[in-house]
Protein backbone atom coordinates (compact mmCIF):
# COMPACT_ATOMS: atom_id res chain seq x y z
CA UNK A 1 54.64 66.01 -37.90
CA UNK A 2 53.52 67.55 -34.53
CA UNK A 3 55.38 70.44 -33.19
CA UNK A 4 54.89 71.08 -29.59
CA UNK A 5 55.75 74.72 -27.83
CA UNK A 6 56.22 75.32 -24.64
CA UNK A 7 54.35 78.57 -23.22
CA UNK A 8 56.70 80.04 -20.58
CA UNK A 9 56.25 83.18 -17.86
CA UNK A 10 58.32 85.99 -18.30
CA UNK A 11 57.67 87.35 -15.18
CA UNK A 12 57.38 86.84 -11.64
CA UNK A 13 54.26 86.68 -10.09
CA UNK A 14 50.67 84.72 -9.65
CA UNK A 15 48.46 83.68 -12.11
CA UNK A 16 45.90 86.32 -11.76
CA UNK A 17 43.55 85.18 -15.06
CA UNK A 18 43.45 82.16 -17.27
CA UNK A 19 41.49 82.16 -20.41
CA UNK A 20 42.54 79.03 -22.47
CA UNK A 21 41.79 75.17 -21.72
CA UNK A 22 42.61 72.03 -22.33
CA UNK A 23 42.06 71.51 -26.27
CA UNK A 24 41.31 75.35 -26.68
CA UNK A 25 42.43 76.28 -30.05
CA UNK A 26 44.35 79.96 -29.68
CA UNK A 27 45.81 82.32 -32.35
CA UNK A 28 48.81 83.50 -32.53
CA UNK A 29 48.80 86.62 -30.61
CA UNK A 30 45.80 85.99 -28.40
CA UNK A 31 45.82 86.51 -24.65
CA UNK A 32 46.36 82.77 -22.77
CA UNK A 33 47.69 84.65 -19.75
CA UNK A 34 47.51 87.05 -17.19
CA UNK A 35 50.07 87.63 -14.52
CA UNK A 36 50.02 89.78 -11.66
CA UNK A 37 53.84 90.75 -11.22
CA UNK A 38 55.41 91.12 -8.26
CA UNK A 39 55.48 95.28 -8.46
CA UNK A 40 51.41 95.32 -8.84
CA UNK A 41 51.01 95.61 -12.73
CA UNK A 42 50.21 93.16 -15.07
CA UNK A 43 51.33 91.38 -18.09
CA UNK A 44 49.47 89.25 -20.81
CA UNK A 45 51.16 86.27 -21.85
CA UNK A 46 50.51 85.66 -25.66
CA UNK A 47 52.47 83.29 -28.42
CA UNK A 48 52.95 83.94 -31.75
CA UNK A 49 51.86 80.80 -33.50
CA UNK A 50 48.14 79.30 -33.59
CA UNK A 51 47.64 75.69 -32.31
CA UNK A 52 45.66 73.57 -29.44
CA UNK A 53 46.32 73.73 -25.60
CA UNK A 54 47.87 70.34 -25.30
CA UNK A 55 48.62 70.41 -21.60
CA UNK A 56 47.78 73.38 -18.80
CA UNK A 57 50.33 73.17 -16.13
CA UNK A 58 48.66 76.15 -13.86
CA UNK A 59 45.68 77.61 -12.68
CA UNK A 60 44.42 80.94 -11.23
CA UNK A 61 46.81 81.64 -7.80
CA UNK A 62 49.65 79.91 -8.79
CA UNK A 63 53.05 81.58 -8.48
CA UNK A 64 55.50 81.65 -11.11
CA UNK A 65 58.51 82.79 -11.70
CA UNK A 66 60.11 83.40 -14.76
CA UNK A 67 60.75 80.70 -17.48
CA UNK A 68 58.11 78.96 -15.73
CA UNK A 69 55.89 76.55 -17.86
CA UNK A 70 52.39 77.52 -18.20
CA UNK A 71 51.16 75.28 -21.05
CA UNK A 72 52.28 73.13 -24.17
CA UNK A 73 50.81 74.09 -27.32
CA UNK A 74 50.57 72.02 -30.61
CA UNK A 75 51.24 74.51 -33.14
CA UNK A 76 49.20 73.82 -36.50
CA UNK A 77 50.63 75.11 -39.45
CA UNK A 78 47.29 76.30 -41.38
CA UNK A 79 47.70 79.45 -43.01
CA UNK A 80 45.42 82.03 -40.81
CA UNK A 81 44.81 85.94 -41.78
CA UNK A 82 46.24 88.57 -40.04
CA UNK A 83 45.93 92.98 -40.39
């Protein structure tokens, strides 16, 4: 059974750093995101479930708002270690 997620913005802003793929596997907690808000600082956009980049929907530049789609993840559902 595939689950897919949907990787939203939480903020306004642009897309100021990308660091995932199409097919990159992420874990959960690892940066995908980074986005410039519209005050000057910057948030990371993490998940927290482990799976494949399934579809990228923006690149660095782009503006978003929030609830914006940035990707869809397959989440996997292997066991992974954590601290």
């Amino acid at each position: 059974m595939n689950i897919y997620r949907k990787v939203t913005s939480s903020w306004n802003g642009v897309v100021e750093e990308v660091f995932v793929h199409r097919g990159s596997y992420v874990y959960e907690w690892e940066p995908l995101f980074l986005i410039k808000t519209l005050d000057g600082s910057t948030k990371i956009v993490q998940v927290n479930t482990s799976g494949d980049i399934e579809i990228l929907k923006v690149k660095k530049g782009d503006h978003v708002t929030i609830e914006s789609e940035l990707a869809i993840l397959q989440e996997d559902f292997l066991p992974t270690g954590c601290d």
